[in-house]
C-alpha atoms as a PDB file:
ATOM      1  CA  UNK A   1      26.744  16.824 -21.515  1.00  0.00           C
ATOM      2  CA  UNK A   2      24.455  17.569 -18.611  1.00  0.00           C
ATOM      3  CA  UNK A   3      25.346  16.276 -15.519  1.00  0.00           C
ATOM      4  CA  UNK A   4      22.520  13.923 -13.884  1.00  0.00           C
ATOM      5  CA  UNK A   5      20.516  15.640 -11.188  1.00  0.00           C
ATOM      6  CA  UNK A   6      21.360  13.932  -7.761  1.00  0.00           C
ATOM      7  CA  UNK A   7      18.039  12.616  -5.521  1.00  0.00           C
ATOM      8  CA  UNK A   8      17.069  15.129  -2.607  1.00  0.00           C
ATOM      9  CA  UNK A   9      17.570  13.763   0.871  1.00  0.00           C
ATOM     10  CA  UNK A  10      14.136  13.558   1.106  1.00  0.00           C
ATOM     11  CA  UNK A  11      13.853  11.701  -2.483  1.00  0.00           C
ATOM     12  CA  UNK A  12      16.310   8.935  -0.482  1.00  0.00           C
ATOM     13  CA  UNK A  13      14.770   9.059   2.518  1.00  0.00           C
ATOM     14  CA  UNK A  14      11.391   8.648   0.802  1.00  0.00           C
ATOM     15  CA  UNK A  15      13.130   6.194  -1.346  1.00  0.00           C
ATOM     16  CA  UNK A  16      13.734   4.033   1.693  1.00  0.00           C
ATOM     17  CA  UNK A  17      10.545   3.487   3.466  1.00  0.00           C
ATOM     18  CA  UNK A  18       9.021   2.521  -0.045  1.00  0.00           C
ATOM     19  CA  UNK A  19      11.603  -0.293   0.511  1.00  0.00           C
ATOM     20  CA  UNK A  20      10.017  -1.222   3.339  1.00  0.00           C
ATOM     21  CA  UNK A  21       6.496  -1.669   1.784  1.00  0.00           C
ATOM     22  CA  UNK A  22       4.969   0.436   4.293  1.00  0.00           C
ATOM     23  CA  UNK A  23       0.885  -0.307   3.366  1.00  0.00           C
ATOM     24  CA  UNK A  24       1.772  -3.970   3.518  1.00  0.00           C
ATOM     25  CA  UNK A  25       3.186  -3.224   6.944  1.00  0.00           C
ATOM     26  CA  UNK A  26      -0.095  -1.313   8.186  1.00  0.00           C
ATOM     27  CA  UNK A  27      -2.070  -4.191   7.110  1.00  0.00           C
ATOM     28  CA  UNK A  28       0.231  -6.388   9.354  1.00  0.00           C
ATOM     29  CA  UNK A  29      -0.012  -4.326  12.547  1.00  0.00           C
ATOM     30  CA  UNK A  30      -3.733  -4.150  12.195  1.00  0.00           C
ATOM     31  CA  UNK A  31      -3.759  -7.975  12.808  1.00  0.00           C
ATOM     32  CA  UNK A  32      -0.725  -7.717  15.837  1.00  0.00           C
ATOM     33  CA  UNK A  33      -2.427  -5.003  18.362  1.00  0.00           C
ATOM     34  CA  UNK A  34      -6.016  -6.754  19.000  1.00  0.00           C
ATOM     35  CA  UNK A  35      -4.025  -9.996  18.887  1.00  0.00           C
ATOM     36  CA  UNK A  36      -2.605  -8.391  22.027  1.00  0.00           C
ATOM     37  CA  UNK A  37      -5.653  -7.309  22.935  1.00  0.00           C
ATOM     38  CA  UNK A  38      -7.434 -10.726  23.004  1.00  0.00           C
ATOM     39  CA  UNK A  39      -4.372 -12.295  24.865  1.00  0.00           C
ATOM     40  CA  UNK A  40      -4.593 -10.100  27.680  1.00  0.00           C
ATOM     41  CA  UNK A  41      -8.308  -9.998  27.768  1.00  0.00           C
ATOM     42  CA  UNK A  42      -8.132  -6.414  27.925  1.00  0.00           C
ATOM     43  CA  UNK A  43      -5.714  -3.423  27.450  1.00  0.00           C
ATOM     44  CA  UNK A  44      -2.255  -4.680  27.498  1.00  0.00           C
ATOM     45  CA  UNK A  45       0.672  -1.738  28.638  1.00  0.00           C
ATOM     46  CA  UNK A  46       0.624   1.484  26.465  1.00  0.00           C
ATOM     47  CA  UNK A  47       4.537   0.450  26.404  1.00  0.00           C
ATOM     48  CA  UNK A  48       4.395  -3.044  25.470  1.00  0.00           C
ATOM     49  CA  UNK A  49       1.985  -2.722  22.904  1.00  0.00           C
ATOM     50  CA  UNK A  50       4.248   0.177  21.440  1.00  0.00           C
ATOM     51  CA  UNK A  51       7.765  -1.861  21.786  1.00  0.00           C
ATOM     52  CA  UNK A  52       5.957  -4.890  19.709  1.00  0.00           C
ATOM     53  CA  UNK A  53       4.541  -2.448  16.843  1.00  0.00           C
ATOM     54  CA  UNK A  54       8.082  -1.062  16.506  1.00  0.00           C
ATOM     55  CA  UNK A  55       9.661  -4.143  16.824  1.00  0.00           C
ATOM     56  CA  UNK A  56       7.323  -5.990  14.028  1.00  0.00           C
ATOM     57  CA  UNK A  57       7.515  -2.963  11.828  1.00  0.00           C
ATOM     58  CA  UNK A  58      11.051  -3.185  11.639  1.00  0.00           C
ATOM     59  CA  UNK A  59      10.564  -7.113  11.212  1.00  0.00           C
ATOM     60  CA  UNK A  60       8.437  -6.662   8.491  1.00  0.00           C
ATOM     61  CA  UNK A  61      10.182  -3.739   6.690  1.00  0.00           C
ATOM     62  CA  UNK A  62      13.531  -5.579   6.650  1.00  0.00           C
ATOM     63  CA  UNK A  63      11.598  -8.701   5.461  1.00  0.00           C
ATOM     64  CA  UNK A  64      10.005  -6.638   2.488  1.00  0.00           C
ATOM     65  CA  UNK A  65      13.373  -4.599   1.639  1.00  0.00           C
ATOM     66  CA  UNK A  66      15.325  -7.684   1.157  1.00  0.00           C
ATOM     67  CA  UNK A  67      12.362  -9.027  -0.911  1.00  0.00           C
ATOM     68  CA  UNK A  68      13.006  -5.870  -2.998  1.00  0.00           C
ATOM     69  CA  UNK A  69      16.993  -6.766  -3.492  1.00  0.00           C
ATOM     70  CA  UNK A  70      16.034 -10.254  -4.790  1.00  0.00           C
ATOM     71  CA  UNK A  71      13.531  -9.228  -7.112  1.00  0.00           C
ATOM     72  CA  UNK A  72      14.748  -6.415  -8.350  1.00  0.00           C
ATOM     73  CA  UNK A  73      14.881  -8.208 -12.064  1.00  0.00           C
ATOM     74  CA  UNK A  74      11.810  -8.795 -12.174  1.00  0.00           C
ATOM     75  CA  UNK A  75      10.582  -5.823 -10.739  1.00  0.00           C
ATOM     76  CA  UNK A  76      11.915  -3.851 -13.724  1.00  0.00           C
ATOM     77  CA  UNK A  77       9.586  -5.901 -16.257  1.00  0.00           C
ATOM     78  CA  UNK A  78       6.225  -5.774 -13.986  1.00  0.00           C
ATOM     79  CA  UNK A  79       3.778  -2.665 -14.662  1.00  0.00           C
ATOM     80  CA  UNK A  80       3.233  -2.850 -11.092  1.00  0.00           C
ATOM     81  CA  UNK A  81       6.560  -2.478  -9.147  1.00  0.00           C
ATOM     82  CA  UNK A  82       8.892  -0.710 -12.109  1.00  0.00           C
ATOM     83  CA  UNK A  83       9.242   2.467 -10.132  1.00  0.00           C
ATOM     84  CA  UNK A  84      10.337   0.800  -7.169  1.00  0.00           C
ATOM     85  CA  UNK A  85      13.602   2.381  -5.821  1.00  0.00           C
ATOM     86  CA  UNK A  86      15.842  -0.030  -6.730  1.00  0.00           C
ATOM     87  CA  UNK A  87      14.452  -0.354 -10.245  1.00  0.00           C
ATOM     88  CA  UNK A  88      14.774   3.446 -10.726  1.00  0.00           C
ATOM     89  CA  UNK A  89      18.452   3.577  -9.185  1.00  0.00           C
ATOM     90  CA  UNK A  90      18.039   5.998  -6.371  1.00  0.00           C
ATOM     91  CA  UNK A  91      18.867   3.254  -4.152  1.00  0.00           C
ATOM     92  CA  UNK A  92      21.568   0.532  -4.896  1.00  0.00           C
ATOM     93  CA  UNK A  93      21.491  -2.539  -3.991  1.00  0.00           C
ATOM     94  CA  UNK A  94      23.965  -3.255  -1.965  1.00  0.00           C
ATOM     95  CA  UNK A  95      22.552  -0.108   0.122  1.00  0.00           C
ATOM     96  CA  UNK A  96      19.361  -1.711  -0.034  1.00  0.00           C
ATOM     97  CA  UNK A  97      20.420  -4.875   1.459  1.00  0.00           C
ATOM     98  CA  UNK A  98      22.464  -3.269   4.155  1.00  0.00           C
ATOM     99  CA  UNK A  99      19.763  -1.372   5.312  1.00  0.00           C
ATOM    100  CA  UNK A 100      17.428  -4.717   5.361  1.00  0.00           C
ATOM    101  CA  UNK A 101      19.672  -6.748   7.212  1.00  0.00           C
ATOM    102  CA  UNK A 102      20.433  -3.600   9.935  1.00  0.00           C
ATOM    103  CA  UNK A 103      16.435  -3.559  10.287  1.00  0.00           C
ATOM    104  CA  UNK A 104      16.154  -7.259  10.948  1.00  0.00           C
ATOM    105  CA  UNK A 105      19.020  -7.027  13.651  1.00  0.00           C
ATOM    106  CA  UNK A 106      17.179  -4.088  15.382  1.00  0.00           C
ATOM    107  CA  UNK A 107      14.259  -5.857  15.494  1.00  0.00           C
ATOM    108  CA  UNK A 108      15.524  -8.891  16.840  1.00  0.00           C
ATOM    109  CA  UNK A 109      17.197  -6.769  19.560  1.00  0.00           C
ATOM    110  CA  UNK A 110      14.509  -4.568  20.270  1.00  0.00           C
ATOM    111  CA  UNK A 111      11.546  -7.137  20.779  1.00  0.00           C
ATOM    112  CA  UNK A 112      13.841  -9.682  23.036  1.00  0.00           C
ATOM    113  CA  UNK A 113      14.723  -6.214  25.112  1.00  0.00           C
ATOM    114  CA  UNK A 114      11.170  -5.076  25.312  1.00  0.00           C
ATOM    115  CA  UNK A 115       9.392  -7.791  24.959  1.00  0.00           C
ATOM    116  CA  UNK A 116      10.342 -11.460  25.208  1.00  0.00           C
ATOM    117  CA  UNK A 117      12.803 -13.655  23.553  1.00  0.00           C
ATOM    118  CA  UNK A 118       9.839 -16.126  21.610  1.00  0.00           C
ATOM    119  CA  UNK A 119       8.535 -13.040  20.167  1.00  0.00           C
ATOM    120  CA  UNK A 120      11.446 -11.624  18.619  1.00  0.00           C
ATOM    121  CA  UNK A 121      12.376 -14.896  17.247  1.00  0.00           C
ATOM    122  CA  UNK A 122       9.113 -15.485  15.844  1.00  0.00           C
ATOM    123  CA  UNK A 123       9.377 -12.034  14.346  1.00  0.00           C
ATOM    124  CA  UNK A 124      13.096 -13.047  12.213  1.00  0.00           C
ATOM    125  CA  UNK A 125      11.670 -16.569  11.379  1.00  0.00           C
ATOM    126  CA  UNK A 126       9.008 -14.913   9.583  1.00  0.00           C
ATOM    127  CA  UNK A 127      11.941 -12.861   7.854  1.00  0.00           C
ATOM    128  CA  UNK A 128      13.571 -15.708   7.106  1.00  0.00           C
ATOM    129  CA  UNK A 129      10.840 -17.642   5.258  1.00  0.00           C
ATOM    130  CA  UNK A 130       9.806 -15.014   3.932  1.00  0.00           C
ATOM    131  CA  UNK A 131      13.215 -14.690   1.923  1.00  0.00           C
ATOM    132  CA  UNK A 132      14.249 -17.812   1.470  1.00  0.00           C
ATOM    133  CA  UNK A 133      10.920 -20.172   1.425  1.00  0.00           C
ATOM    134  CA  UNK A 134       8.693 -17.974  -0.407  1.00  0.00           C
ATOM    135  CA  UNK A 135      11.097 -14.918  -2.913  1.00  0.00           C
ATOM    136  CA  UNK A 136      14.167 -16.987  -3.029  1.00  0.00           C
ATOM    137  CA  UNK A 137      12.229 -20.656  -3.775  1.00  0.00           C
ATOM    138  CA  UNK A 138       8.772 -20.593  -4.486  1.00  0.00           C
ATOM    139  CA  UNK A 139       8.102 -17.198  -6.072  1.00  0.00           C
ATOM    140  CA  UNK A 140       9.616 -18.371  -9.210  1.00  0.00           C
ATOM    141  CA  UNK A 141       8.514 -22.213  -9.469  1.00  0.00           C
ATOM    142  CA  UNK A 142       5.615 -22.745  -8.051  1.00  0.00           C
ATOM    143  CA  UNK A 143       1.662 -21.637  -8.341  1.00  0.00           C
ATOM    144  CA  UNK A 144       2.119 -22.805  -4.715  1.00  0.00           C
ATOM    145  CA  UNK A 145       4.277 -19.679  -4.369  1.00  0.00           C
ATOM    146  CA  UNK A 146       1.625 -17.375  -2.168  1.00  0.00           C
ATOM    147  CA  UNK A 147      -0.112 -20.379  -0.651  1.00  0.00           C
ATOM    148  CA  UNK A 148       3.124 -21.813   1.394  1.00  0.00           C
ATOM    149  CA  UNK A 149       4.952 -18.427   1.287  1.00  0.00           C
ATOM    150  CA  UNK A 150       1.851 -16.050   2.822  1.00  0.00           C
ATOM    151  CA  UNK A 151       2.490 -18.100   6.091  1.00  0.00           C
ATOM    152  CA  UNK A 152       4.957 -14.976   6.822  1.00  0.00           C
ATOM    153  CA  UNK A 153       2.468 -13.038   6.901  1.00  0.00           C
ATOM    154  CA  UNK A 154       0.474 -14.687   9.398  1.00  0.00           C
ATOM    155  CA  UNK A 155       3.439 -14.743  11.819  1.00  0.00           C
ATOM    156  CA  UNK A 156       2.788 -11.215  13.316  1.00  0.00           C
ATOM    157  CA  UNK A 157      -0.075 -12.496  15.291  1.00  0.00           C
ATOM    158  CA  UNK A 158       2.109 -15.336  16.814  1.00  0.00           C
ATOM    159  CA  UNK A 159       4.086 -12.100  17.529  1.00  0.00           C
ATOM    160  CA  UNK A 160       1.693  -9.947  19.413  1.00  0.00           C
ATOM    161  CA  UNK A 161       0.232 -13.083  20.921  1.00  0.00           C
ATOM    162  CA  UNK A 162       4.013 -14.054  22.735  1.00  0.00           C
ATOM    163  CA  UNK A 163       4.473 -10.809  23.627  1.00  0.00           C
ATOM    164  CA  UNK A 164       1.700 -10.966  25.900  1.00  0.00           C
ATOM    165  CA  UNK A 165       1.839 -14.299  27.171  1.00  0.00           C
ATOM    166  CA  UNK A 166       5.162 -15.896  26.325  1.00  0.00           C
ATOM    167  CA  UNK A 167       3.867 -18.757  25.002  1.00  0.00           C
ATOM    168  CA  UNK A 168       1.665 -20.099  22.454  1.00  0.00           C
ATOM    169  CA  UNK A 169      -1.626 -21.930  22.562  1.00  0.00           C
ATOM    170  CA  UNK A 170      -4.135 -23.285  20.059  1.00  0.00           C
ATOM    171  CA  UNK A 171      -5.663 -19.744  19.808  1.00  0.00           C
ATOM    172  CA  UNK A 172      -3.175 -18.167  18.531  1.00  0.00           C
ATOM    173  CA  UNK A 173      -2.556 -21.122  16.146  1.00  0.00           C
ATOM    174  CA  UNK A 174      -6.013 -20.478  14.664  1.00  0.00           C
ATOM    175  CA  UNK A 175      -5.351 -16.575  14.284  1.00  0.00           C
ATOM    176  CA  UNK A 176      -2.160 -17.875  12.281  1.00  0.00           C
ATOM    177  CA  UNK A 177      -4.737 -19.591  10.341  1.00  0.00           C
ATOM    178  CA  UNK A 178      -6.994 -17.545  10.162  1.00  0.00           C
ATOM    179  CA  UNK A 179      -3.986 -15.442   8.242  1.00  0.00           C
ATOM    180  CA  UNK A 180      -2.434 -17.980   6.037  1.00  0.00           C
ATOM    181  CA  UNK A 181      -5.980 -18.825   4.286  1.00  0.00           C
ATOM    182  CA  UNK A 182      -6.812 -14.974   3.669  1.00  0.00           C
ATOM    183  CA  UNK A 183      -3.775 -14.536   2.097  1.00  0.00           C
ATOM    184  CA  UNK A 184      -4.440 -16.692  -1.141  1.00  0.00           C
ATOM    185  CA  UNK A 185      -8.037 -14.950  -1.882  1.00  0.00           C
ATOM    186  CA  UNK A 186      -6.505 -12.032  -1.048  1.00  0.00           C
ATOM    187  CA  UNK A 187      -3.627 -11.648  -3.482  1.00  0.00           C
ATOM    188  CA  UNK A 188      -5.244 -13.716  -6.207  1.00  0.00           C
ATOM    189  CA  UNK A 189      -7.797 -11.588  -6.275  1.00  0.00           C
ATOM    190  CA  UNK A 190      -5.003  -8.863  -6.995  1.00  0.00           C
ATOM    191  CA  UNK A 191      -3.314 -10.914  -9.186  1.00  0.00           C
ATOM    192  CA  UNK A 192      -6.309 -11.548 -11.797  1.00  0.00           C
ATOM    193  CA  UNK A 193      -5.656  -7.810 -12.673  1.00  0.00           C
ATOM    194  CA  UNK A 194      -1.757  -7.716 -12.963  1.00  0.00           C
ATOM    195  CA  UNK A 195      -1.626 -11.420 -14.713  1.00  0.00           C
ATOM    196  CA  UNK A 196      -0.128  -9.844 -17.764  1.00  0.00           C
ATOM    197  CA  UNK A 197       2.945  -8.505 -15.434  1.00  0.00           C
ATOM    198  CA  UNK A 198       3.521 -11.812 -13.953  1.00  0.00           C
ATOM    199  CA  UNK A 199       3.803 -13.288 -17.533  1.00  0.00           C
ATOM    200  CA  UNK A 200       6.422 -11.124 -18.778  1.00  0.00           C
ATOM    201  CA  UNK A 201       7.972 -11.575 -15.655  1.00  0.00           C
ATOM    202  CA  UNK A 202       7.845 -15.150 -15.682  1.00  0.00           C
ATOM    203  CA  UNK A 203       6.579 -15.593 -12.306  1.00  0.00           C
ATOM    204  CA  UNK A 204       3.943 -18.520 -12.042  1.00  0.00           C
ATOM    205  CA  UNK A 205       1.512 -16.729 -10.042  1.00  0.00           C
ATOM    206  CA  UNK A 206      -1.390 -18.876 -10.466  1.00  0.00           C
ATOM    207  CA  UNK A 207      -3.866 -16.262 -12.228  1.00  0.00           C
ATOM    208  CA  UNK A 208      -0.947 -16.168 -14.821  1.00  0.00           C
ATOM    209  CA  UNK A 209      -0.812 -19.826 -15.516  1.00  0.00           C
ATOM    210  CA  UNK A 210      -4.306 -21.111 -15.298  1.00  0.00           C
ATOM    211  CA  UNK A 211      -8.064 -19.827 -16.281  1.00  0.00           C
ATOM    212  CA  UNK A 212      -9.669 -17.353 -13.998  1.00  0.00           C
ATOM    213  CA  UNK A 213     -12.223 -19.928 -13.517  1.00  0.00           C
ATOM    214  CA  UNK A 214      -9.759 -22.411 -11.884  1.00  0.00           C
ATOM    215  CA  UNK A 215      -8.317 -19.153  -9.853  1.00  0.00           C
ATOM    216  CA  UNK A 216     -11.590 -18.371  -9.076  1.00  0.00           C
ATOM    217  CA  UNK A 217     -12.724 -21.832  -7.664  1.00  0.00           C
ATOM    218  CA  UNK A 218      -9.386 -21.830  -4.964  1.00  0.00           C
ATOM    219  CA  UNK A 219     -10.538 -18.929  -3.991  1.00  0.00           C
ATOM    220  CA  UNK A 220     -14.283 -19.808  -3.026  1.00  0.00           C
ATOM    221  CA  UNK A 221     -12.513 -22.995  -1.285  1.00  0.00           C
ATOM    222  CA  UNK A 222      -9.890 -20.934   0.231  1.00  0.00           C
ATOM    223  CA  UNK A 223     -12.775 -18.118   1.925  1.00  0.00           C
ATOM    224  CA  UNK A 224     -14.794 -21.371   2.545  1.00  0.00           C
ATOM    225  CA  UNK A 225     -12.043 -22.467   5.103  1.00  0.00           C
ATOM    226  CA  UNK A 226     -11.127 -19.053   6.512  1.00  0.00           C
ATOM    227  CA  UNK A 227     -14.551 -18.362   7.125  1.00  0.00           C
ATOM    228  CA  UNK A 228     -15.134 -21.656   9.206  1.00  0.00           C
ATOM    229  CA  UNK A 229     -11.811 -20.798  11.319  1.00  0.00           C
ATOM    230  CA  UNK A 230     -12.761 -17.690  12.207  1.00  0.00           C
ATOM    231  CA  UNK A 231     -15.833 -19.053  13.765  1.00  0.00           C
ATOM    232  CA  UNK A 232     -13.780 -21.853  15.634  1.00  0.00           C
ATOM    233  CA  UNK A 233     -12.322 -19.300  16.825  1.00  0.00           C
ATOM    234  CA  UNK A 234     -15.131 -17.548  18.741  1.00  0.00           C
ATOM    235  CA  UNK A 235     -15.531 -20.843  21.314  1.00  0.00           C
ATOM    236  CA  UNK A 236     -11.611 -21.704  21.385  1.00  0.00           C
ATOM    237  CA  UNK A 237     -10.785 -18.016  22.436  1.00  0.00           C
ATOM    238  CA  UNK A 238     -13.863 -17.621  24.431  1.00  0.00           C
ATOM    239  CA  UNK A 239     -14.721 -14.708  22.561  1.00  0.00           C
ATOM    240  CA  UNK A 240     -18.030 -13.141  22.643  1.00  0.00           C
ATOM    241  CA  UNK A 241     -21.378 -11.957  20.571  1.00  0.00           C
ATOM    242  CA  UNK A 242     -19.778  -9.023  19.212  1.00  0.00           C
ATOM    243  CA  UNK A 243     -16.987 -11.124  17.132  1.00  0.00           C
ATOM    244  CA  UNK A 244     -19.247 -13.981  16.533  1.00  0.00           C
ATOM    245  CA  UNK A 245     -21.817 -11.813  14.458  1.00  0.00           C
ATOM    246  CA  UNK A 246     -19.196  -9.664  13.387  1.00  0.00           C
ATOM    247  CA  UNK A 247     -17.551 -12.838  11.685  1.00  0.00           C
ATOM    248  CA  UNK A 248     -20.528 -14.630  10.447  1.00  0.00           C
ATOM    249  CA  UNK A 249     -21.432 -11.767   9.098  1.00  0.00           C
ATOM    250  CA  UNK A 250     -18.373 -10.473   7.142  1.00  0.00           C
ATOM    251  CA  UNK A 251     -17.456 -14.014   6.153  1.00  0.00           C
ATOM    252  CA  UNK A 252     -20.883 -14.237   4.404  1.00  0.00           C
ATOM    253  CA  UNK A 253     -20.325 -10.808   2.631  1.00  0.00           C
ATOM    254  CA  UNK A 254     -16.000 -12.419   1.265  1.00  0.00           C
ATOM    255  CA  UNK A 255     -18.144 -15.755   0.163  1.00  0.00           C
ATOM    256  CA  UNK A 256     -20.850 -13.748  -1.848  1.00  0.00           C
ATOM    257  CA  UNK A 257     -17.706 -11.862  -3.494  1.00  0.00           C
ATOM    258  CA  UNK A 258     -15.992 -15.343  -4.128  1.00  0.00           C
ATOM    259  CA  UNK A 259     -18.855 -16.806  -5.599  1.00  0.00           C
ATOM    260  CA  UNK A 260     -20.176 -13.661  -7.759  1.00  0.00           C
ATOM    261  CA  UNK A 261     -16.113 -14.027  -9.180  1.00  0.00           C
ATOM    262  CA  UNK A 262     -16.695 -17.300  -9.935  1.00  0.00           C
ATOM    263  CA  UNK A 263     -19.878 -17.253 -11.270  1.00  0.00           C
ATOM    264  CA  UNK A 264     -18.847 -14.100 -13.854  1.00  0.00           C
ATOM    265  CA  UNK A 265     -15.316 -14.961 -14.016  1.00  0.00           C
ATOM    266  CA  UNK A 266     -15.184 -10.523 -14.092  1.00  0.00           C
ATOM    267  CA  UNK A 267     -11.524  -9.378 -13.750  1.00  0.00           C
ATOM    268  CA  UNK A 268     -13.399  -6.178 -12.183  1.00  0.00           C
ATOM    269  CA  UNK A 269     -15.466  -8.161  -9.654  1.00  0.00           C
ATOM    270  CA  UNK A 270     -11.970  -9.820  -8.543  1.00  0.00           C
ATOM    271  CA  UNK A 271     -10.663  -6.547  -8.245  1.00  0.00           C
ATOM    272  CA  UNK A 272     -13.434  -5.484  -5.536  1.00  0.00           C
ATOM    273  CA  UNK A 273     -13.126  -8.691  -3.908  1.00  0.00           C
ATOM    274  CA  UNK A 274      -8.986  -7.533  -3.254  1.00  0.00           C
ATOM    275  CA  UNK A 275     -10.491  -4.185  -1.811  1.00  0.00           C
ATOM    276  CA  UNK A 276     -13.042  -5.811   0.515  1.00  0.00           C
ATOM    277  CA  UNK A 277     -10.344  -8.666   1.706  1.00  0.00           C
ATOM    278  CA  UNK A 278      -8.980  -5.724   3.235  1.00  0.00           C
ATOM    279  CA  UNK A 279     -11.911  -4.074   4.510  1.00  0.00           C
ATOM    280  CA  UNK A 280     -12.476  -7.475   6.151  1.00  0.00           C
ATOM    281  CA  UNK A 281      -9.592  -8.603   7.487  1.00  0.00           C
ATOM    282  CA  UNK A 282      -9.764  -4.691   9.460  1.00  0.00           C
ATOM    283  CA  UNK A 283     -13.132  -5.288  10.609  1.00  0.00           C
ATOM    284  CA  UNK A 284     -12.832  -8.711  11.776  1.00  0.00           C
ATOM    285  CA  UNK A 285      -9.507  -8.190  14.078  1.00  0.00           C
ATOM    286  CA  UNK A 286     -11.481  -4.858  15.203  1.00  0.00           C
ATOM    287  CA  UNK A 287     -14.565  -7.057  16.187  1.00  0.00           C
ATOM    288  CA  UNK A 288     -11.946  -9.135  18.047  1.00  0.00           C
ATOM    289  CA  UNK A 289     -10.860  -6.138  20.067  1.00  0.00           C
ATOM    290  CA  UNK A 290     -13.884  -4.536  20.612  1.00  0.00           C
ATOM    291  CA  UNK A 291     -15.110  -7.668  21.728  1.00  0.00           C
ATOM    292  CA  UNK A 292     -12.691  -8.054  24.572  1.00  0.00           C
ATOM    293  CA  UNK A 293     -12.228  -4.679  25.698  1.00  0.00           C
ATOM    294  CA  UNK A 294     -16.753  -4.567  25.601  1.00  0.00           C
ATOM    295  CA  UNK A 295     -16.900  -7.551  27.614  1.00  0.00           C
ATOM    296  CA  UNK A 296     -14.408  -6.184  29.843  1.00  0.00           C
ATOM    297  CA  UNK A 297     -15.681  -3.186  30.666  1.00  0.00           C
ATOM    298  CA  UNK A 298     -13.202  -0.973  29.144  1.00  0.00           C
END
């Protein structure tokens, strides 16, 4: 019998970062450095803005790895997420889970070392809830699951926010809002497509369980409410033309989306509404920094 070809370091090493869902991390530092940016009302330090990307990315990755232990069953039945590392073997688990828990420590250490001790325990309690509120509790019983459990998410702006300031003020709370009522249009919209994995996985994501018109209706009333926060914002943050229009604008373009999903009820349509929530959520955190570092001179 053959003997079974052992994974290159690099197939390990590769096999590693996927564990740490590094797009979903990108996505999450795009929201943390103009955060920054708008709490200082201008450039923050090179080196501070650096120790809290580091610090969140190994946050997030440890948060995402240890997502991957739990749902490693299900993983192996979803289309999606069946040639994740742990699903193929070139990781095991109790590897995996090592590695997660050294990344949370890190980070913990790093941003209370570099930064402050607020943000690095904002940072682990968005681990935390991650794991045990949303993939250990709600992931599996409720269509609530993304709804309560994308407040992780949102956390990293808390994150770059304290690491500036220290504190927390009703600003940042809206930027944590802003976050938590993206996230539902956002993955729904992804979910549509891959409702077939979440039925054989048994996960209740709510495009699996209900009509796409009903999915399709949250989501309108879920861009409804993120679009009025982020213009709240604009007056509570003292922010300027540049984000105002910016987010009038690109709010109108995610409702026109929402609505053309609901009104066709078009899998595909939902599908280009989950690559514009991303455009968006880019170009409306860039507004926010452009905005400050324009009106600043800089």
């Amino acid at each position: 019998m053959l003997a079974t070809a052992q994974p290159t370091l690099g197939a390990r090493v590769g096999a590693y970062v996927a564990l740490t869902k590094p797009r979903i991390i990108e996505l999450l530092l795009v929201t943390t450095v103009p955060t920054m940016i708008v709490a200082e009302q201008g450039l923050p330090p090179l080196a501070l803005v650096i120790n809290t990307v580091l610090g969140g990315t190994l946050a997030a990755g440890g948060a995402n790895a240890i997502n991957m232990y739990v749902d490693r069953d299900i993983d192996a039945l979803m289309e999606r997420t069946k040639n994740r590392p742990l699903v193929t073997g070139i990781i095991e688990p109790r590897n995996a889970l090592i590695f997660a828990v050294v990344l949370e420590v890190l980070a913990f250490a790093w941003l209370w070392g570099t930064t402050n001790l607020l943000a690095a325990a904002l940072a682990v309690s968005a681990c935390l809830f991650y794991v045990f509120v949303y993939t250990l509790w709600l992931k599996r019983s409720s269509t609530s699951n993304i709804v309560i459990g994308g407040a992780a998410g949102a956390v990293p702006v808390l994150v770059g926010w304290a690491a500036v300031r220290n504190s927390l003020d009703w600003a940042p709370l809206v930027l944590f809002a802003i976050m938590y009522y993206w996230t539902p249009p956002h993955f729904w919209a992804l979910a549509i497509r891959y409702k077939d994995d979440y039925q054989a996985a048994d996960v209740p994501m709510l495009p699996a369980v209900a009509s796409l018109r009903t999915v399709a209706i949250r989501i309108v009333a879920y861009t409804a409410l993120l679009w009025a926060l982020t213009i709240v914002f604009a007056p509570l943050a003292d922010m300027g033309w540049l984000y105002l229009i910016s987010a009038i604008v690109l709010g109108a373009i995610f409702m026109a989306l929402a609505v053309q999903v609901l009104r066709t009820e078009s899998s595909q349509l939902a599908m280009k509404l989950f690559g514009y929530s991303i455009t968006y959520i880019t170009l409306l955190f860039g507004a926010m920094a452009a905005d400050q570092l324009v009106r600043n001179g800089l």
